[in-house]
C-alpha atoms as a PDB file:
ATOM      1  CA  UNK A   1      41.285 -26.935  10.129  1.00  0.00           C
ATOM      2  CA  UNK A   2      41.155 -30.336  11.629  1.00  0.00           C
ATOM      3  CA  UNK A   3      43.002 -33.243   9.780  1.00  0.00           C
ATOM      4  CA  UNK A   4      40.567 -36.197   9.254  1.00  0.00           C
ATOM      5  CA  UNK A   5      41.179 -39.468  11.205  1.00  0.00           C
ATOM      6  CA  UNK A   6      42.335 -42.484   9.767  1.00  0.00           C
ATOM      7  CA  UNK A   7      39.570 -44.916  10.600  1.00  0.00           C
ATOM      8  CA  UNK A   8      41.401 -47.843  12.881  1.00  0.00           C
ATOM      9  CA  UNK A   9      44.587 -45.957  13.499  1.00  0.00           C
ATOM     10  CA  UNK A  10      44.827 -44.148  16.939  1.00  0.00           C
ATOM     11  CA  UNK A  11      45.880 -40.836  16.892  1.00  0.00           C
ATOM     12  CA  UNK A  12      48.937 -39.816  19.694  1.00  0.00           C
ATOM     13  CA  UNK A  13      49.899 -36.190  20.592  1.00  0.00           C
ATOM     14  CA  UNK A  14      53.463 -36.025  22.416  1.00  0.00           C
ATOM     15  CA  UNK A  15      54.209 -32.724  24.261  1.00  0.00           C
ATOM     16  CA  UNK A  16      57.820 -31.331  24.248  1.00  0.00           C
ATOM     17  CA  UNK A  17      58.193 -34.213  21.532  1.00  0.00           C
ATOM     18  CA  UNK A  18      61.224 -32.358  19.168  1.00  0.00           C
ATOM     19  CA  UNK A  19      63.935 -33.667  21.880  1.00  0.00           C
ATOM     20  CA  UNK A  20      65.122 -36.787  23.994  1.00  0.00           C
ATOM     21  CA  UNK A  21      62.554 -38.544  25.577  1.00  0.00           C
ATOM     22  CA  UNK A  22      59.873 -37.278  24.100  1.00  0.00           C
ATOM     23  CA  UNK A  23      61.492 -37.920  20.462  1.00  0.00           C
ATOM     24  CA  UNK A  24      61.625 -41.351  21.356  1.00  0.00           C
ATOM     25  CA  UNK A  25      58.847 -41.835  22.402  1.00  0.00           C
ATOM     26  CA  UNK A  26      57.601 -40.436  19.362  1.00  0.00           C
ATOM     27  CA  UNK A  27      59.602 -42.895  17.459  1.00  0.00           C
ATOM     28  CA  UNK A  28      58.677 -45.884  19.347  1.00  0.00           C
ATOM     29  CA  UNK A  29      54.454 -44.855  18.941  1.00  0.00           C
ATOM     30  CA  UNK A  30      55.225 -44.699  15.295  1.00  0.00           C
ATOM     31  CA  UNK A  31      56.875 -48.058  14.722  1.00  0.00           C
ATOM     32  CA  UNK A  32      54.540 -49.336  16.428  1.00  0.00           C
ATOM     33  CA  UNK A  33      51.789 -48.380  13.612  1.00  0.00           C
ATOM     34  CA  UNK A  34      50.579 -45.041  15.500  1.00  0.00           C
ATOM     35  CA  UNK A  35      49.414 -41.514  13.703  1.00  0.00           C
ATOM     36  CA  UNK A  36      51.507 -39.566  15.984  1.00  0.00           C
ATOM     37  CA  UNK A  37      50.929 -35.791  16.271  1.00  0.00           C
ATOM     38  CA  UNK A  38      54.458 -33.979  17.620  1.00  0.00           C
ATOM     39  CA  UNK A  39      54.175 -31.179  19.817  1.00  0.00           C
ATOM     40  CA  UNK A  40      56.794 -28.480  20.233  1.00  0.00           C
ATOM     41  CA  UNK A  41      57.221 -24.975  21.197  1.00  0.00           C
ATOM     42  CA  UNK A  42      59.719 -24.364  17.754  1.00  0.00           C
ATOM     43  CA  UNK A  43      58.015 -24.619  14.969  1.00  0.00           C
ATOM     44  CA  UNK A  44      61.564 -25.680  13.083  1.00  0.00           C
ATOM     45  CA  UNK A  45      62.688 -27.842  15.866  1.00  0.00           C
ATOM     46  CA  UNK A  46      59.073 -29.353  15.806  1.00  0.00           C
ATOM     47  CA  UNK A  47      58.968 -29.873  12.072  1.00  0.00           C
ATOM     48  CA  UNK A  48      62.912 -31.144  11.532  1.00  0.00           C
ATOM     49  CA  UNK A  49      62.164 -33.898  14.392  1.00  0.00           C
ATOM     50  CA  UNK A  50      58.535 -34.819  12.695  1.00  0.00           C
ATOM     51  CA  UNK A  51      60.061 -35.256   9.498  1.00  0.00           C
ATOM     52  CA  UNK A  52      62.830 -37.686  11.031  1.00  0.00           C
ATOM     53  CA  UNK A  53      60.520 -40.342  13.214  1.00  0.00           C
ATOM     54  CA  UNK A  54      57.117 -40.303  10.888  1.00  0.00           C
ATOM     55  CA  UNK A  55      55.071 -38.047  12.754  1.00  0.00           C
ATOM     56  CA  UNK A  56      53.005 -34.844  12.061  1.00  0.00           C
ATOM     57  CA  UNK A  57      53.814 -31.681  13.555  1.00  0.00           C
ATOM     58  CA  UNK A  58      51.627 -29.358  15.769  1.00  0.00           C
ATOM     59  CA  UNK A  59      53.091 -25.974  17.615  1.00  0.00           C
ATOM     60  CA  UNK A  60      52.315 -26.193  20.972  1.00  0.00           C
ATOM     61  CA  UNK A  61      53.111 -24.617  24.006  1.00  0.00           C
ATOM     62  CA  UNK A  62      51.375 -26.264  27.207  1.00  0.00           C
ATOM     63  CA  UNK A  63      51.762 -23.047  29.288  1.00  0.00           C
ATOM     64  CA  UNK A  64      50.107 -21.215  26.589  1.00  0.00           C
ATOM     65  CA  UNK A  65      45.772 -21.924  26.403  1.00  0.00           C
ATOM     66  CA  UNK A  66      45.750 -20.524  23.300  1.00  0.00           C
ATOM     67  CA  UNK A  67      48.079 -22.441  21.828  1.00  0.00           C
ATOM     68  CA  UNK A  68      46.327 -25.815  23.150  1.00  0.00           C
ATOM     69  CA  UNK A  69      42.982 -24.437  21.682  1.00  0.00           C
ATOM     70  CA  UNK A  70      44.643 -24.509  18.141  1.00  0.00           C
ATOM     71  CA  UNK A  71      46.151 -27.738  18.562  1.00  0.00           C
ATOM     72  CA  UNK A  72      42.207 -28.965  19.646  1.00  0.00           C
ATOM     73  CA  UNK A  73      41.247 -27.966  16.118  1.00  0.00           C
ATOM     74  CA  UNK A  74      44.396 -29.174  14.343  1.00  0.00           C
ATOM     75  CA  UNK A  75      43.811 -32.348  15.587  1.00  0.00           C
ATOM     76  CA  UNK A  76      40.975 -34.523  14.742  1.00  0.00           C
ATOM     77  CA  UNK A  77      41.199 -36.511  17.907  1.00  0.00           C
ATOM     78  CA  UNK A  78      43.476 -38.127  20.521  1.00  0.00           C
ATOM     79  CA  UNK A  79      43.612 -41.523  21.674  1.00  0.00           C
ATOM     80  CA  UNK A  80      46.463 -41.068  23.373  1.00  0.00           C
ATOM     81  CA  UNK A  81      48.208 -38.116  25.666  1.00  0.00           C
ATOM     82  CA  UNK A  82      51.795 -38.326  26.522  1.00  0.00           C
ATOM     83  CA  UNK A  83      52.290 -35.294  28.648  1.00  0.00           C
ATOM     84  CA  UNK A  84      55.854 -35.072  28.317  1.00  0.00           C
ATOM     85  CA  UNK A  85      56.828 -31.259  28.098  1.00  0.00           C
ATOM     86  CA  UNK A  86      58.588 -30.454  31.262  1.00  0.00           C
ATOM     87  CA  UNK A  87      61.658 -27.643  33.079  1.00  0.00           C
ATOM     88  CA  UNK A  88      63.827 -28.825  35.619  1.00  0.00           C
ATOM     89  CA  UNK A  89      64.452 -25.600  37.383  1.00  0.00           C
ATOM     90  CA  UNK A  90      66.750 -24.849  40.385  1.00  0.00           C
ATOM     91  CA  UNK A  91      66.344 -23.907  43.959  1.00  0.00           C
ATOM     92  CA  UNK A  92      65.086 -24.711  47.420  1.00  0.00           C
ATOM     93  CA  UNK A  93      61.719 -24.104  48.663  1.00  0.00           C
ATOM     94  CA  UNK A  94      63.451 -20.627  50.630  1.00  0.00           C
ATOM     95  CA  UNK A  95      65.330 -20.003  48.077  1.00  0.00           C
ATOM     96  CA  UNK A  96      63.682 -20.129  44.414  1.00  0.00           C
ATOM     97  CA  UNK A  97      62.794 -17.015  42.803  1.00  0.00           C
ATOM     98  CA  UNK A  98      58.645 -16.563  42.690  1.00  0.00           C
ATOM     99  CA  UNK A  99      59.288 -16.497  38.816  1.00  0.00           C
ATOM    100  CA  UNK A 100      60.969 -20.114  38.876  1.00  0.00           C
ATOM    101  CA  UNK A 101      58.283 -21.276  41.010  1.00  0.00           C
ATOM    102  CA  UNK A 102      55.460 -20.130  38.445  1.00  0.00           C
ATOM    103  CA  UNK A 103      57.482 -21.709  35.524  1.00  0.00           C
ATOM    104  CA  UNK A 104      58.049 -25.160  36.945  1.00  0.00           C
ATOM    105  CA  UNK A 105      54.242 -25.541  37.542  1.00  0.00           C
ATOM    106  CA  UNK A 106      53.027 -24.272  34.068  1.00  0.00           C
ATOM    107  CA  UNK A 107      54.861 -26.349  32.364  1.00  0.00           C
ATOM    108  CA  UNK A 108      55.311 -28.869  34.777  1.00  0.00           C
ATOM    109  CA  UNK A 109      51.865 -29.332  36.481  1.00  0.00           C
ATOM    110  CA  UNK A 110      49.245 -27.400  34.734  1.00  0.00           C
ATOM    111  CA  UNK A 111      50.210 -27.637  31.264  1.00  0.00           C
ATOM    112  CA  UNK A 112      49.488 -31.363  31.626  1.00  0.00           C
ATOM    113  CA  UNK A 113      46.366 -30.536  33.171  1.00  0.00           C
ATOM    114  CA  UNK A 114      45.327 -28.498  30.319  1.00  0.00           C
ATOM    115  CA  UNK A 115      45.998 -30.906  28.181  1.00  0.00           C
ATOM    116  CA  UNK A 116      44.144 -33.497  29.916  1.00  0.00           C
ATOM    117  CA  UNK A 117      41.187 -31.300  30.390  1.00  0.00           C
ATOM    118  CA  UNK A 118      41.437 -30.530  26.315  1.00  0.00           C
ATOM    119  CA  UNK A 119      41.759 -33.890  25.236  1.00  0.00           C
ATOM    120  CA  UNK A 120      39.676 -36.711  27.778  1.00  0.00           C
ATOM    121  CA  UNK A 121      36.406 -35.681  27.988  1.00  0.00           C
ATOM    122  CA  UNK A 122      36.198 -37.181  24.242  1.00  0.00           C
ATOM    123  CA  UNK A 123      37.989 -40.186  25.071  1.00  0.00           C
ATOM    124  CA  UNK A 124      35.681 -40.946  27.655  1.00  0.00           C
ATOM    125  CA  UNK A 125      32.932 -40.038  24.627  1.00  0.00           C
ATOM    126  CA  UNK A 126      34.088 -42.455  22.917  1.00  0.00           C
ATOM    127  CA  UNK A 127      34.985 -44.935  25.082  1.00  0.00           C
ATOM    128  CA  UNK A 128      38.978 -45.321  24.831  1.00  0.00           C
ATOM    129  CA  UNK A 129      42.209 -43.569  26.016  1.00  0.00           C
ATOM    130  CA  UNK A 130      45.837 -43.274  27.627  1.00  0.00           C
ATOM    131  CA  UNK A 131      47.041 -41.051  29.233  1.00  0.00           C
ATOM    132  CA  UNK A 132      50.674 -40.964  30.122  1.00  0.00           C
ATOM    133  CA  UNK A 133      52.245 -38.291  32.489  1.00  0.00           C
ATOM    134  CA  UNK A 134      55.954 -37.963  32.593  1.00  0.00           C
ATOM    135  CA  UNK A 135      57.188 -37.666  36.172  1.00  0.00           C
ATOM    136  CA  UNK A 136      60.275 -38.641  38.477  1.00  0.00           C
ATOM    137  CA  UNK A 137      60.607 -40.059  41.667  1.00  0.00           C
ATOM    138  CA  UNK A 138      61.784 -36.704  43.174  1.00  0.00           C
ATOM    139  CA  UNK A 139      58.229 -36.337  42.555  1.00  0.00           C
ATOM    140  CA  UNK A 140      57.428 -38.949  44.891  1.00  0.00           C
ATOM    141  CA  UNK A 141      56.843 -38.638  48.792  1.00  0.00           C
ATOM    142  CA  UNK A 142      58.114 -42.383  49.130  1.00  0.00           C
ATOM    143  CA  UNK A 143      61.629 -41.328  48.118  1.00  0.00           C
ATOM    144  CA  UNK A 144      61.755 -38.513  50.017  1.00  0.00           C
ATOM    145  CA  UNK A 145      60.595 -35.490  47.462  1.00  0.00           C
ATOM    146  CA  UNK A 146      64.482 -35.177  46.733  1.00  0.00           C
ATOM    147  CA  UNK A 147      65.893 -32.540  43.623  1.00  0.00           C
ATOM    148  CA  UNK A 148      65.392 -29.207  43.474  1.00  0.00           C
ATOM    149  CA  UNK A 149      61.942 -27.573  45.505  1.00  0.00           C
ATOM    150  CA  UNK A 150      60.368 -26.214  42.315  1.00  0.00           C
ATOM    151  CA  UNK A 151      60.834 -29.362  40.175  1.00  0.00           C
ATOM    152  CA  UNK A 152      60.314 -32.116  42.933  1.00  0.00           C
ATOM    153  CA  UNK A 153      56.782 -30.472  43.969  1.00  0.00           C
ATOM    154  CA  UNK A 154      55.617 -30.116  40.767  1.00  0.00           C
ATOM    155  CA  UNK A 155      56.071 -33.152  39.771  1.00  0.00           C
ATOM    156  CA  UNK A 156      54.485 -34.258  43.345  1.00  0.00           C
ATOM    157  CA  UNK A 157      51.191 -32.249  42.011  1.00  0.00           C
ATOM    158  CA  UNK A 158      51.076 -34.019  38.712  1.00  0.00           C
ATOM    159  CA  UNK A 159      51.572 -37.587  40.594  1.00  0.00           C
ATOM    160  CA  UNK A 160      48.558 -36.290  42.319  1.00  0.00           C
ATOM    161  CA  UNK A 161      46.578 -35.352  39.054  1.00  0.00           C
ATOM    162  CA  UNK A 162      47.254 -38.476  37.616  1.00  0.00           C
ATOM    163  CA  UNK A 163      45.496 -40.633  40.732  1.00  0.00           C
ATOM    164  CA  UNK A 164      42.617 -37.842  41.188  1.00  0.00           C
ATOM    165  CA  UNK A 165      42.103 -38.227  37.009  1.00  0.00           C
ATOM    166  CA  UNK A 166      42.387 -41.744  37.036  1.00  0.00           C
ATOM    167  CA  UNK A 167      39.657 -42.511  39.451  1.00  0.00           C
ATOM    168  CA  UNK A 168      37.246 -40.011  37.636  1.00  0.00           C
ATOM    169  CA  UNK A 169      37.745 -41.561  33.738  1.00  0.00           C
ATOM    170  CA  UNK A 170      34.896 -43.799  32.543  1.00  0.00           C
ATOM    171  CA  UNK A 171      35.210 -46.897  29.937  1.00  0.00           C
ATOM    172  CA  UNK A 172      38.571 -48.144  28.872  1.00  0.00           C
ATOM    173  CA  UNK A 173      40.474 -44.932  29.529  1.00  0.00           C
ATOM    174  CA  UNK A 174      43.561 -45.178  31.849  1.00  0.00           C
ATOM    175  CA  UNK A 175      45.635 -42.494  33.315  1.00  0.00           C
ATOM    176  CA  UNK A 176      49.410 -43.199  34.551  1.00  0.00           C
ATOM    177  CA  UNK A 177      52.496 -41.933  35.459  1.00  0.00           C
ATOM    178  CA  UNK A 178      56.037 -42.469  34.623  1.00  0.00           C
ATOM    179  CA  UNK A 179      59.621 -42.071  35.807  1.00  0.00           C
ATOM    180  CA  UNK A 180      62.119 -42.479  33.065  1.00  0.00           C
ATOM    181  CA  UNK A 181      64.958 -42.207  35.416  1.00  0.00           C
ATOM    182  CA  UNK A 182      67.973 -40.747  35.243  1.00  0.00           C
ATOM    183  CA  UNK A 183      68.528 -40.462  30.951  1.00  0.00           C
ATOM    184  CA  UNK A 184      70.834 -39.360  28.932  1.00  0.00           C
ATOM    185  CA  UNK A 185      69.462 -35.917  27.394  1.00  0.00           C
ATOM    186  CA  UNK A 186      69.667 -32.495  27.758  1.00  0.00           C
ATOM    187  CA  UNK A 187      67.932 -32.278  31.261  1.00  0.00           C
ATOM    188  CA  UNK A 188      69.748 -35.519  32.600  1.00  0.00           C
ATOM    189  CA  UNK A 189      73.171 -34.621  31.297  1.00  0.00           C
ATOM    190  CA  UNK A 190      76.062 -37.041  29.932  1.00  0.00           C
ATOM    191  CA  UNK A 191      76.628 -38.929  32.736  1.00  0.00           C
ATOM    192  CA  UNK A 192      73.193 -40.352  33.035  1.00  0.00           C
ATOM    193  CA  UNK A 193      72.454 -44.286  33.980  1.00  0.00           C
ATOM    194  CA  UNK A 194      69.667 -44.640  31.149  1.00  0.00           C
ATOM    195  CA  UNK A 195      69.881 -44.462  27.239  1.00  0.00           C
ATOM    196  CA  UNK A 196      66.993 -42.298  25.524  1.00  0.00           C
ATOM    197  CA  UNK A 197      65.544 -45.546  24.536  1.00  0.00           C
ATOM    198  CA  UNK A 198      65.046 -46.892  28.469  1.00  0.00           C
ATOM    199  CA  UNK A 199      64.021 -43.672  29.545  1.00  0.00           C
ATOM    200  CA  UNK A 200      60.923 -43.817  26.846  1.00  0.00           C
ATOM    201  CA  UNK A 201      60.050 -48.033  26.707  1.00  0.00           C
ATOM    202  CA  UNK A 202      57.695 -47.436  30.339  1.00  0.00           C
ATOM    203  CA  UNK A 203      55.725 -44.685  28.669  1.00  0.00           C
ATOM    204  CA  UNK A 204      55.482 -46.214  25.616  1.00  0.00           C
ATOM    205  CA  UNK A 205      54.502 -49.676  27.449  1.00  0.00           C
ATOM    206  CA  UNK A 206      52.018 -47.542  28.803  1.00  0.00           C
ATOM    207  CA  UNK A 207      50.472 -45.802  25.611  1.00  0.00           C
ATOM    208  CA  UNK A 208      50.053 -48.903  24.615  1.00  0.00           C
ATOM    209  CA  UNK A 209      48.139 -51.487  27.012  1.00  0.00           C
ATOM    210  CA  UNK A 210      45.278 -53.706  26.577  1.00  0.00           C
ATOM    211  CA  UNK A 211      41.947 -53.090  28.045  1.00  0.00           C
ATOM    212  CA  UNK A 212      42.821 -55.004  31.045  1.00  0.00           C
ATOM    213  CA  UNK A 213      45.813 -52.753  31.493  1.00  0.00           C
ATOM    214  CA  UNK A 214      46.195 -50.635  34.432  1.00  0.00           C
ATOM    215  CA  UNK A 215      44.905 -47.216  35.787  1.00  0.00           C
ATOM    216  CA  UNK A 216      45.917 -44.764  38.200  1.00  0.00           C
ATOM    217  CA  UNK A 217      49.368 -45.939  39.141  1.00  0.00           C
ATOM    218  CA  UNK A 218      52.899 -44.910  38.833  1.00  0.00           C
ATOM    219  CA  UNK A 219      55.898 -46.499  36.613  1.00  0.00           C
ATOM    220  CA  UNK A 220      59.485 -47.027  36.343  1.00  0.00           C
ATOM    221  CA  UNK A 221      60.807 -49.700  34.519  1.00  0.00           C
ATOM    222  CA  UNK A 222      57.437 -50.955  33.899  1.00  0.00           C
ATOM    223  CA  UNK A 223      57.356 -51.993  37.420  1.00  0.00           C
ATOM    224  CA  UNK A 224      54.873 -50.157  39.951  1.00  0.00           C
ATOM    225  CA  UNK A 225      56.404 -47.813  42.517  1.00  0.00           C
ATOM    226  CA  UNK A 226      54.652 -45.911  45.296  1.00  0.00           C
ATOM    227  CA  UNK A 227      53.695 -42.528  45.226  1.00  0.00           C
END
């Protein structure tokens, strides 16, 4: 059953939202007066990290289309999408297993995709929406599509779906992307150069513009960077 809407308070689903970045940027959407929806695979993991930044839980799995039709009808409606589930798998382009491959780009590429093509059409109904995609710069052809095969051209396809989206959305929707660099979390590891909390201010900068904001580009450090 859906949950109703709160009339004047915009409604934000976070993928992969029980952990690091994607906690914070729960965190951050709440404080700032947002009805955030948390989306996890774990429904414990989901429901512990809810209960700890404000924010209502929702199972979700982006590489699983059954599991994104349930959270349709869970929640009311979305105002905005932080795509933020994501694997970091190894390997080189000769050398990564056809399984690895697969994973990287469900989760990585079309999981987002899914979730955009769930969730936009009725922003564009009803005239607003942001859209956030969490990338990297080994994502990027400007910096040389560095990291590991699977990961880098995954991410290169969702840089992609971001620009293709962006030029197709209609009224005062915008579609971005994101690199949190190098963080401190489970994927980034100890020795990282970025807290949680710098890794998650550009996407939450983002979720968060005025009309006059901008659309199709991509982020670090809330400066633009080529793709």
């Amino acid at each position: 059953m859906a949950t109703t809407k709160k009339p004047g308070v915009r409604v934000a689903l976070v993928t992969g939202g029980n952990r690091g970045i994607g906690l914070e940027v729960c965190k951050a959407l709440a404080a700032k007066g947002l009805d955030v929806v948390l989306g996890a695979r774990n429904p414990e993991l989901g429901e512990a990290a809810a209960r700890t930044v404000g924010a209502r839980y929702v199972w979700l799995d982006v590489k699983d289309r059954g599991s994104i039709e349930a959270a349709m009808k869970t929640v009311a409606a979305v105002d905005v999408l932080v795509n933020n589930a994501a694997v970091y798998p190894a390997g080189t382009v000769l050398d990564a297993a056809a399984d690895t491959w697969r994973e990287a780009f469900e989760t990585n590429f079309f999981g987002a995709l899914s979730l955009c093509r769930a969730f936009v059409p009725s922003m564009i109904k009803r005239g607003y929406g942001r859209v956030v995609n969490v990338s990297s710069g080994y994502g990027a052809f400007a910096e040389g599509l560095e990291g590991p095969a699977p990961y880098s051209l995954s991410k290169a396809a969702l840089n992609a779906l971001t620009a293709k989206l962006a030029s197709e959305v209609k009224g005062d929707v915008k579609v971005n992307a994101a690199c949190p660099g190098w963080v401190r979390t489970r994927m980034g590891g100890g020795g990282a150069t970025s807290s949680v909390e710098e890794g998650a201010d550009t996407e939450v900068w983002l979720a968060t513009p005025p009309a006059s904001g901008t659309n199709g580009k991509f982020f670090r450090r809330r400066k633009p960077i080529p793709w």
